[in-house]
PDB file of N, CA and C in Angstrom:
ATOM      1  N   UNK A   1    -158.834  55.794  59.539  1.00  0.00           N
ATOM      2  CA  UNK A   1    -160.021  55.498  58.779  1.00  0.00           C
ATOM      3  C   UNK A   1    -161.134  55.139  59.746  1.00  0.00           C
ATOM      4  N   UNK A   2    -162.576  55.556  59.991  1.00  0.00           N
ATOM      5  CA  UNK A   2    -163.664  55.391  60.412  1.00  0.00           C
ATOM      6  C   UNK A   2    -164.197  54.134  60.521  1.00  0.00           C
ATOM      7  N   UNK A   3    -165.061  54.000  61.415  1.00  0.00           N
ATOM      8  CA  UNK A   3    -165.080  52.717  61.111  1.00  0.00           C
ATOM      9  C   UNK A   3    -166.235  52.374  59.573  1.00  0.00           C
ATOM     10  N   UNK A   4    -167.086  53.625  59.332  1.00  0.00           N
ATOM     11  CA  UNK A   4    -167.667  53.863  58.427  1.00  0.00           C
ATOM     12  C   UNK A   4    -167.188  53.716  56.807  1.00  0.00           C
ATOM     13  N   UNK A   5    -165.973  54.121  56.643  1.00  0.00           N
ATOM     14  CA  UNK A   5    -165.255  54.256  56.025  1.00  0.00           C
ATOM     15  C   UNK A   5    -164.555  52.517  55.462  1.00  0.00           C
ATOM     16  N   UNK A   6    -164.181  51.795  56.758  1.00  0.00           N
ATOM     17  CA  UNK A   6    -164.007  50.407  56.766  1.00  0.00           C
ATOM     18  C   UNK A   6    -164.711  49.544  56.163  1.00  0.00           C
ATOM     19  N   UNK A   7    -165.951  49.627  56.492  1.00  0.00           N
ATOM     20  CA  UNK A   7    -167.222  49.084  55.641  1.00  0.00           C
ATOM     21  C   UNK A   7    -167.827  49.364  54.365  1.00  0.00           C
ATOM     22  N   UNK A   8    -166.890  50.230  53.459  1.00  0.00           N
ATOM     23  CA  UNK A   8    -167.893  50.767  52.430  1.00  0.00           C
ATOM     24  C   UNK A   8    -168.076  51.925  52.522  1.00  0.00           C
ATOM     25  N   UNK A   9    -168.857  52.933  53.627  1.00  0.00           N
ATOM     26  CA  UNK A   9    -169.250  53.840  54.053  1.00  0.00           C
ATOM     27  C   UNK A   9    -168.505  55.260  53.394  1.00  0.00           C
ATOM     28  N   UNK A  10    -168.855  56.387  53.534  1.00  0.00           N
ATOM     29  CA  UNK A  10    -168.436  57.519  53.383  1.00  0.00           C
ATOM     30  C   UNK A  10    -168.059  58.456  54.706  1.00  0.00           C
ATOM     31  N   UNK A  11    -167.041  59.259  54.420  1.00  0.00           N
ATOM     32  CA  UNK A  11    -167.404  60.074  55.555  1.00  0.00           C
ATOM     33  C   UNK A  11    -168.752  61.282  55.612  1.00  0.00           C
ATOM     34  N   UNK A  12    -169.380  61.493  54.428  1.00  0.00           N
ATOM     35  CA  UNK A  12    -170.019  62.440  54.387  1.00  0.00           C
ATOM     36  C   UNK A  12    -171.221  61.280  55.482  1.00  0.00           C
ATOM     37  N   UNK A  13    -171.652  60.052  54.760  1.00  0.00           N
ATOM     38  CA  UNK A  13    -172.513  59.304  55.822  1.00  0.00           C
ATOM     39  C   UNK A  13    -171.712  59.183  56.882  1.00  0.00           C
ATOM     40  N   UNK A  14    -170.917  59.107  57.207  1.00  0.00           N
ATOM     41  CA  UNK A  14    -170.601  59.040  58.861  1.00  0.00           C
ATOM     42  C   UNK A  14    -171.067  60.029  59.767  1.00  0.00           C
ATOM     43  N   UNK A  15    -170.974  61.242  59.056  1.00  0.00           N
ATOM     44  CA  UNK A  15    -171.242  62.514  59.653  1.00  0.00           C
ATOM     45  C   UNK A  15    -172.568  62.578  59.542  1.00  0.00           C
ATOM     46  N   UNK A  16    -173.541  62.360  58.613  1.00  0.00           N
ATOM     47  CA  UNK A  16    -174.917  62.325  58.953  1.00  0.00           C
ATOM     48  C   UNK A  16    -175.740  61.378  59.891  1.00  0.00           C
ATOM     49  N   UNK A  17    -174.671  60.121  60.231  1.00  0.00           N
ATOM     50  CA  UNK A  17    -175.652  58.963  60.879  1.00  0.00           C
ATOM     51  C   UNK A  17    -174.945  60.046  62.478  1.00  0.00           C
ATOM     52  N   UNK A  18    -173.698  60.234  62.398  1.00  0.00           N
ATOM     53  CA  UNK A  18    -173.709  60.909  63.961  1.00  0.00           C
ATOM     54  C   UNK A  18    -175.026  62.141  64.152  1.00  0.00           C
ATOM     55  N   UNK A  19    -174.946  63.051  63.661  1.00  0.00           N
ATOM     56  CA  UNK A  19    -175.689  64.287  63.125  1.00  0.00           C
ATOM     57  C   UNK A  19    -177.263  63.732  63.546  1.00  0.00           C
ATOM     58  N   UNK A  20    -177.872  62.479  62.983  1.00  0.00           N
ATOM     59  CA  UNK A  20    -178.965  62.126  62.471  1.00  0.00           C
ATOM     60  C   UNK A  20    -179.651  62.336  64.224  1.00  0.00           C
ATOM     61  N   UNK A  21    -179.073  61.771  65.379  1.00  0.00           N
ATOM     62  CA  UNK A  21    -179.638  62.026  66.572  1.00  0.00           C
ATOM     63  C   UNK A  21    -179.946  63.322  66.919  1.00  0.00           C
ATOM     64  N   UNK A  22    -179.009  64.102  66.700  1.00  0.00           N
ATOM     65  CA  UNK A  22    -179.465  65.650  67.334  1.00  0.00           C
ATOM     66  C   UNK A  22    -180.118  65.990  66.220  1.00  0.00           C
ATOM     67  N   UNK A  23    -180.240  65.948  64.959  1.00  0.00           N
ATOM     68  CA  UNK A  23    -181.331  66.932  64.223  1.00  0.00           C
ATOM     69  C   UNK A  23    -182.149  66.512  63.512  1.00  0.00           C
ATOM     70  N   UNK A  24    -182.533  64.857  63.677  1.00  0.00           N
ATOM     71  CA  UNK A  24    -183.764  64.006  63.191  1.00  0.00           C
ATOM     72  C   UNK A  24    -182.739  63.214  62.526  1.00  0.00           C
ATOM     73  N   UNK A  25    -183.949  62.553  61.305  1.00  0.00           N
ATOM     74  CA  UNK A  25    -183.279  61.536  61.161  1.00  0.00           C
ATOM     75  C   UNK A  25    -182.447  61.874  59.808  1.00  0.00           C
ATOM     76  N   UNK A  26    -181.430  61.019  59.355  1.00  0.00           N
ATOM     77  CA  UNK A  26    -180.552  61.638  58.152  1.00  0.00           C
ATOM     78  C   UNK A  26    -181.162  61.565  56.588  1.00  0.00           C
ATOM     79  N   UNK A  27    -180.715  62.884  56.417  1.00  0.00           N
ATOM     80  CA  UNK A  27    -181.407  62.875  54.571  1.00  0.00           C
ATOM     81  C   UNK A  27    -181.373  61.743  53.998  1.00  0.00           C
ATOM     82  N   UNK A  28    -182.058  61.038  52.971  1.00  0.00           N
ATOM     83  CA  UNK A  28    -182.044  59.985  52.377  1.00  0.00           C
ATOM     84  C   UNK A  28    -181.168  60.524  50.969  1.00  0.00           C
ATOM     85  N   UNK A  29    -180.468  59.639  50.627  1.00  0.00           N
ATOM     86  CA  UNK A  29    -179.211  59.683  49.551  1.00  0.00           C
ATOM     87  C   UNK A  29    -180.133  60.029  48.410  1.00  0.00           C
ATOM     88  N   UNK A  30    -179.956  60.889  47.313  1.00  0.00           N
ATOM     89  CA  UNK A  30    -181.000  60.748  45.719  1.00  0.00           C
ATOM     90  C   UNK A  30    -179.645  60.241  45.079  1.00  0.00           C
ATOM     91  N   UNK A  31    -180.082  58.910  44.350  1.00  0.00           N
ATOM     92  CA  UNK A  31    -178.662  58.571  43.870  1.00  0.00           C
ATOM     93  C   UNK A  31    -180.195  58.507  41.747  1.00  0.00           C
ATOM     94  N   UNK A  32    -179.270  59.036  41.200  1.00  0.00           N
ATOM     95  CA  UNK A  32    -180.098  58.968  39.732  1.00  0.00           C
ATOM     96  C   UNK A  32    -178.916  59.144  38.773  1.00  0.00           C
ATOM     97  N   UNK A  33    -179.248  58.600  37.692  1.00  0.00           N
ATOM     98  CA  UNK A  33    -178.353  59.003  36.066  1.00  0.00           C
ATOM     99  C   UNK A  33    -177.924  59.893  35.614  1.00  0.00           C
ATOM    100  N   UNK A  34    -176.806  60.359  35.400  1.00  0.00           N
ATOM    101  CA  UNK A  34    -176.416  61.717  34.822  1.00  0.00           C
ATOM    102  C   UNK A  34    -176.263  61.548  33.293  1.00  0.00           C
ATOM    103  N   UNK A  35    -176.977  62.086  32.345  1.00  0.00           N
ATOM    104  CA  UNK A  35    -176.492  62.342  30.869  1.00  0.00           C
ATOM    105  C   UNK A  35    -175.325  62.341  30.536  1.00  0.00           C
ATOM    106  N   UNK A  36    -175.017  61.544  29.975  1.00  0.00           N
ATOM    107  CA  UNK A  36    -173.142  61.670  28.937  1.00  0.00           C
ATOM    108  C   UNK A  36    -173.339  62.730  28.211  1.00  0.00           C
ATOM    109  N   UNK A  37    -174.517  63.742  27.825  1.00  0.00           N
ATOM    110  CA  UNK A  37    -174.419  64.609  26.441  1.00  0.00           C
ATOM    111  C   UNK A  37    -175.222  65.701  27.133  1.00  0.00           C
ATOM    112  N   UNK A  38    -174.837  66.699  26.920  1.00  0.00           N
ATOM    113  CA  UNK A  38    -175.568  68.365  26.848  1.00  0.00           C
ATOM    114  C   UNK A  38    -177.203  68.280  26.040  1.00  0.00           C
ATOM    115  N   UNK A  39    -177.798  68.944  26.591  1.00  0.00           N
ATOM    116  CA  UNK A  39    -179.231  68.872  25.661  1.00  0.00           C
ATOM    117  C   UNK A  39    -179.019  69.842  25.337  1.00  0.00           C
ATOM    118  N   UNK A  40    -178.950  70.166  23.694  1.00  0.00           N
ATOM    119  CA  UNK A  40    -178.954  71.409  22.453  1.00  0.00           C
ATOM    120  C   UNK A  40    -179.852  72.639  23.724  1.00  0.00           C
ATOM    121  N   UNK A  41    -180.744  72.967  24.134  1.00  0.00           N
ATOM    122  CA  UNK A  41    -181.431  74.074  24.895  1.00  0.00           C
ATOM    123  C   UNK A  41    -180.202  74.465  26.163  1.00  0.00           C
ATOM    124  N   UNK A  42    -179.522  73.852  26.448  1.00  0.00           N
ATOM    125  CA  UNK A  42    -178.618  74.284  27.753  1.00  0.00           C
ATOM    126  C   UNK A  42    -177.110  74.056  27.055  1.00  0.00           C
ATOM    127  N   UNK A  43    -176.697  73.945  26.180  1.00  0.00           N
ATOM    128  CA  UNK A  43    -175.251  73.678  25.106  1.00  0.00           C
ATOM    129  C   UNK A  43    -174.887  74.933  25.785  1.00  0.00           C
ATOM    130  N   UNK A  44    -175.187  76.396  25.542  1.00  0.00           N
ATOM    131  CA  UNK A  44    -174.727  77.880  25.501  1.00  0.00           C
ATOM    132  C   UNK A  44    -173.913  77.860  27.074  1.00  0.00           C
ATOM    133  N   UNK A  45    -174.413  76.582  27.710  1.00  0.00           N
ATOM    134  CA  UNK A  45    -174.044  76.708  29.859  1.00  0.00           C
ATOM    135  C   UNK A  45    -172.469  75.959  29.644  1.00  0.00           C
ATOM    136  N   UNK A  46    -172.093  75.583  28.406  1.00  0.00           N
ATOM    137  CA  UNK A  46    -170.841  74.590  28.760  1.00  0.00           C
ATOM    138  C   UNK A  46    -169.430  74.637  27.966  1.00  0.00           C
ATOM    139  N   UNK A  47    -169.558  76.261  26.909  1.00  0.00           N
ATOM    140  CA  UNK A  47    -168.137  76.041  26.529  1.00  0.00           C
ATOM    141  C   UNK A  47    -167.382  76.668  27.785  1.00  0.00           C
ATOM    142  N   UNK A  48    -166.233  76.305  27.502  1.00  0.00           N
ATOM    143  CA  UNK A  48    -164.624  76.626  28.652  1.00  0.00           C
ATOM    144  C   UNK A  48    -164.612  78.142  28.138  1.00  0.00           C
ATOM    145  N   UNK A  49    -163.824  78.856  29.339  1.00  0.00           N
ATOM    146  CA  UNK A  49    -164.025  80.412  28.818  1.00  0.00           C
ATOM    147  C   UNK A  49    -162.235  80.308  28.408  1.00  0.00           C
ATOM    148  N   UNK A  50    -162.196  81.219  27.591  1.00  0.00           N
ATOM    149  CA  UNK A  50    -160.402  80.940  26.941  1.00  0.00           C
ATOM    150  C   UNK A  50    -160.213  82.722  27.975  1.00  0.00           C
ATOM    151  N   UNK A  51    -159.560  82.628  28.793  1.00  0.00           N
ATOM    152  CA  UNK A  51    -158.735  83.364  29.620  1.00  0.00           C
ATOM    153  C   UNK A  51    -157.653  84.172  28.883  1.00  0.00           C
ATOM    154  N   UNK A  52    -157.349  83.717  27.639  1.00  0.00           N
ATOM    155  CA  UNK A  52    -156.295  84.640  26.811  1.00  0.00           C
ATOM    156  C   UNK A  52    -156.479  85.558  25.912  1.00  0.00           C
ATOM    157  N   UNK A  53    -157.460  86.960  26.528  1.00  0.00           N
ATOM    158  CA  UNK A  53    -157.688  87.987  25.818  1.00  0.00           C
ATOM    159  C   UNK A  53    -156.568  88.648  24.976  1.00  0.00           C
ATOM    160  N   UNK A  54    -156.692  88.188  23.700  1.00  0.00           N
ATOM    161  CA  UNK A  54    -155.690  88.779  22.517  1.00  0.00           C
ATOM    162  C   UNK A  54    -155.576  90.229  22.708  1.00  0.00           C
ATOM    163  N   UNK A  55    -154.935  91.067  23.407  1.00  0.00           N
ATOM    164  CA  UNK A  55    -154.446  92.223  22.900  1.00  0.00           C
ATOM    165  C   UNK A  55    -155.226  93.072  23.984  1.00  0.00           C
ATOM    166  N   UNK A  56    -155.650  92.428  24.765  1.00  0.00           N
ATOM    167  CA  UNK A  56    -156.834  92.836  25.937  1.00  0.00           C
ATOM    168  C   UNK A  56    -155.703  93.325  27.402  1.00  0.00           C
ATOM    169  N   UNK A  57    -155.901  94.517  28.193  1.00  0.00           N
ATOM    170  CA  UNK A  57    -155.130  94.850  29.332  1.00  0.00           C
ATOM    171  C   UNK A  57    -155.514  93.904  30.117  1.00  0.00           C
ATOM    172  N   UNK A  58    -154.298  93.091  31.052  1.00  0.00           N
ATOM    173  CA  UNK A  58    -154.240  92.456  32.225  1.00  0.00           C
ATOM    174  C   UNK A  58    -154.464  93.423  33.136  1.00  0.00           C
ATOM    175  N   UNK A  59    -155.031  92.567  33.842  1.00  0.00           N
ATOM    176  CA  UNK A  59    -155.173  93.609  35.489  1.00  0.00           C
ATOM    177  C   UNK A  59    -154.163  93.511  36.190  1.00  0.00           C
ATOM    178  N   UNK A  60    -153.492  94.285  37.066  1.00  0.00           N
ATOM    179  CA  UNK A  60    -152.617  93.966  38.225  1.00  0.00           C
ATOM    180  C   UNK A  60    -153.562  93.405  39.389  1.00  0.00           C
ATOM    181  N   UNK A  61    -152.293  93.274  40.084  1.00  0.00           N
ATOM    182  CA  UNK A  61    -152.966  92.331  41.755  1.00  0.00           C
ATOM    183  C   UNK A  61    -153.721  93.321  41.834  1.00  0.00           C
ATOM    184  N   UNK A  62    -153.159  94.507  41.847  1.00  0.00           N
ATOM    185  CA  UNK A  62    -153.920  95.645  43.046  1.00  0.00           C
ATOM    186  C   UNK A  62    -155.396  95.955  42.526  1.00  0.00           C
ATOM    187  N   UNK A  63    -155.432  95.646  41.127  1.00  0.00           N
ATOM    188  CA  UNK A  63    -156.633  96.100  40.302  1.00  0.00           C
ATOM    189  C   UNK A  63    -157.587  95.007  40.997  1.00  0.00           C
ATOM    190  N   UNK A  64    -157.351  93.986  40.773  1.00  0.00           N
ATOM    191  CA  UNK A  64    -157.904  92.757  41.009  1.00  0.00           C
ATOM    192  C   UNK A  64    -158.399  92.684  42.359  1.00  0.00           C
ATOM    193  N   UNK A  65    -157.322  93.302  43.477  1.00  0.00           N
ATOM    194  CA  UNK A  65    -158.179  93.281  44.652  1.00  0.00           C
ATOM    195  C   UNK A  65    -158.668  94.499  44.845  1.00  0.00           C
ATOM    196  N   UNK A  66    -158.556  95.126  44.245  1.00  0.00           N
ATOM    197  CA  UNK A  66    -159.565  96.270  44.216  1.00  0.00           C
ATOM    198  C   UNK A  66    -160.979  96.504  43.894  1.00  0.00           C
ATOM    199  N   UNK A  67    -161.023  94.910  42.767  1.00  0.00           N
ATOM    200  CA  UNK A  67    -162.612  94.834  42.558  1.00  0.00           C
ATOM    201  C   UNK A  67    -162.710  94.045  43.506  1.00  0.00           C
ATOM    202  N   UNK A  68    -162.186  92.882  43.886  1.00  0.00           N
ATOM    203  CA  UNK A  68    -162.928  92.628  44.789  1.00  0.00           C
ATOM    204  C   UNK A  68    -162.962  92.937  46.288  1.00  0.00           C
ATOM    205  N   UNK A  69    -162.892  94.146  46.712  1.00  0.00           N
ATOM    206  CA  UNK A  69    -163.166  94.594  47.707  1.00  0.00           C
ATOM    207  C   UNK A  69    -164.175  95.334  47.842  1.00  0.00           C
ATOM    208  N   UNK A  70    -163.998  96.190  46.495  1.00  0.00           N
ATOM    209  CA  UNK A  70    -165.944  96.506  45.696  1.00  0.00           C
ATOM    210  C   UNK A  70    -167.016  95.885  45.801  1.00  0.00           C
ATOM    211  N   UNK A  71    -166.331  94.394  44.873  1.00  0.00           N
ATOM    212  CA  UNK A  71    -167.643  93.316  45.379  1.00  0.00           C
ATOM    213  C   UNK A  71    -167.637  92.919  46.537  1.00  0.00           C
ATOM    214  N   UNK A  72    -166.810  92.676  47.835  1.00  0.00           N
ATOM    215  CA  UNK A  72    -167.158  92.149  49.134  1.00  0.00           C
ATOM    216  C   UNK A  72    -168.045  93.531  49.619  1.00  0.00           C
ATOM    217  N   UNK A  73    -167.404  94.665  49.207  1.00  0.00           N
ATOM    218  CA  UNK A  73    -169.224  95.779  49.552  1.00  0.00           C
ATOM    219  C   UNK A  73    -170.389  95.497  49.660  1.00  0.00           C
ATOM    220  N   UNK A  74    -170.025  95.347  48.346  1.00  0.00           N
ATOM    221  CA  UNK A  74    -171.509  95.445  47.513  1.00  0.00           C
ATOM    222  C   UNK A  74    -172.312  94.158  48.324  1.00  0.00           C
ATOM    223  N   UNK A  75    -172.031  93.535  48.153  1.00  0.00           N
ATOM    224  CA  UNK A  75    -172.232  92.004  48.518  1.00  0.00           C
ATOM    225  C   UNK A  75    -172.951  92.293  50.294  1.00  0.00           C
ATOM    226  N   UNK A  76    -171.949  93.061  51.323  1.00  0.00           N
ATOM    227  CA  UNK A  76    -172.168  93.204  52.700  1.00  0.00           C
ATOM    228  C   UNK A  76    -173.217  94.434  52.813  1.00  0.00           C
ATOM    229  N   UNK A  77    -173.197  95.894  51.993  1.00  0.00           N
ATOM    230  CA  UNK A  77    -174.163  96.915  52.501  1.00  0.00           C
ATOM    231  C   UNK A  77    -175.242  96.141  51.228  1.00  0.00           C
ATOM    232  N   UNK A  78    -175.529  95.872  50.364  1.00  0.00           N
ATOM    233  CA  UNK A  78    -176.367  95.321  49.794  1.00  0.00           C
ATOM    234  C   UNK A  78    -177.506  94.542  49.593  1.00  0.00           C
ATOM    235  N   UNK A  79    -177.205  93.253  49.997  1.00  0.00           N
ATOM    236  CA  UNK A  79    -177.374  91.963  49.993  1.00  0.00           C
ATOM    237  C   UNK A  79    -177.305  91.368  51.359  1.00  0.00           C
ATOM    238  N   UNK A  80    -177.097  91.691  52.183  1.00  0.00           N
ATOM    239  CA  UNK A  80    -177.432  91.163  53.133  1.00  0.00           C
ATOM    240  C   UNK A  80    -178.283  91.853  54.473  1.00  0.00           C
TER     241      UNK A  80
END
């Protein structure tokens, strides 16, 4: 355990107060309130997706890495 860590501290702050010399000084924390409840305009961002397509074809592995080797394409001649 750090000595950061000993005191209260985090390691994520440990690593920024080391950090803070070579690349200025360290971000200041935003610590604020998070809502217990969804606001009705953003509700549609938070049901769970149900993974058990009734009657729907499973993919095999091979299918599966087959798209995504498509998308690591797409992604590399594309997008970057």
């Amino acid at each position: 355990m750090g000595a950061g860590m000993a005191s209260g501290g985090s390691v994520a702050g440990d690593l920024a107060g080391k950090l803070a010399g070579q690349f200025g000084p360290a971000p200041r924390r935003v610590n604020r309130e998070h809502g217990a409840t969804v606001p009705k305009e953003y509700a549609q961002l938070t049901p769970t997706i149900d993974f058990r397509f009734r009657g729907a074809k499973r993919l095999t592995r091979r299918e599966v890495e087959q798209d995504l080797y498509e998308l690591e394409w797409h992604l590399y001649n594309r997008y970057t």
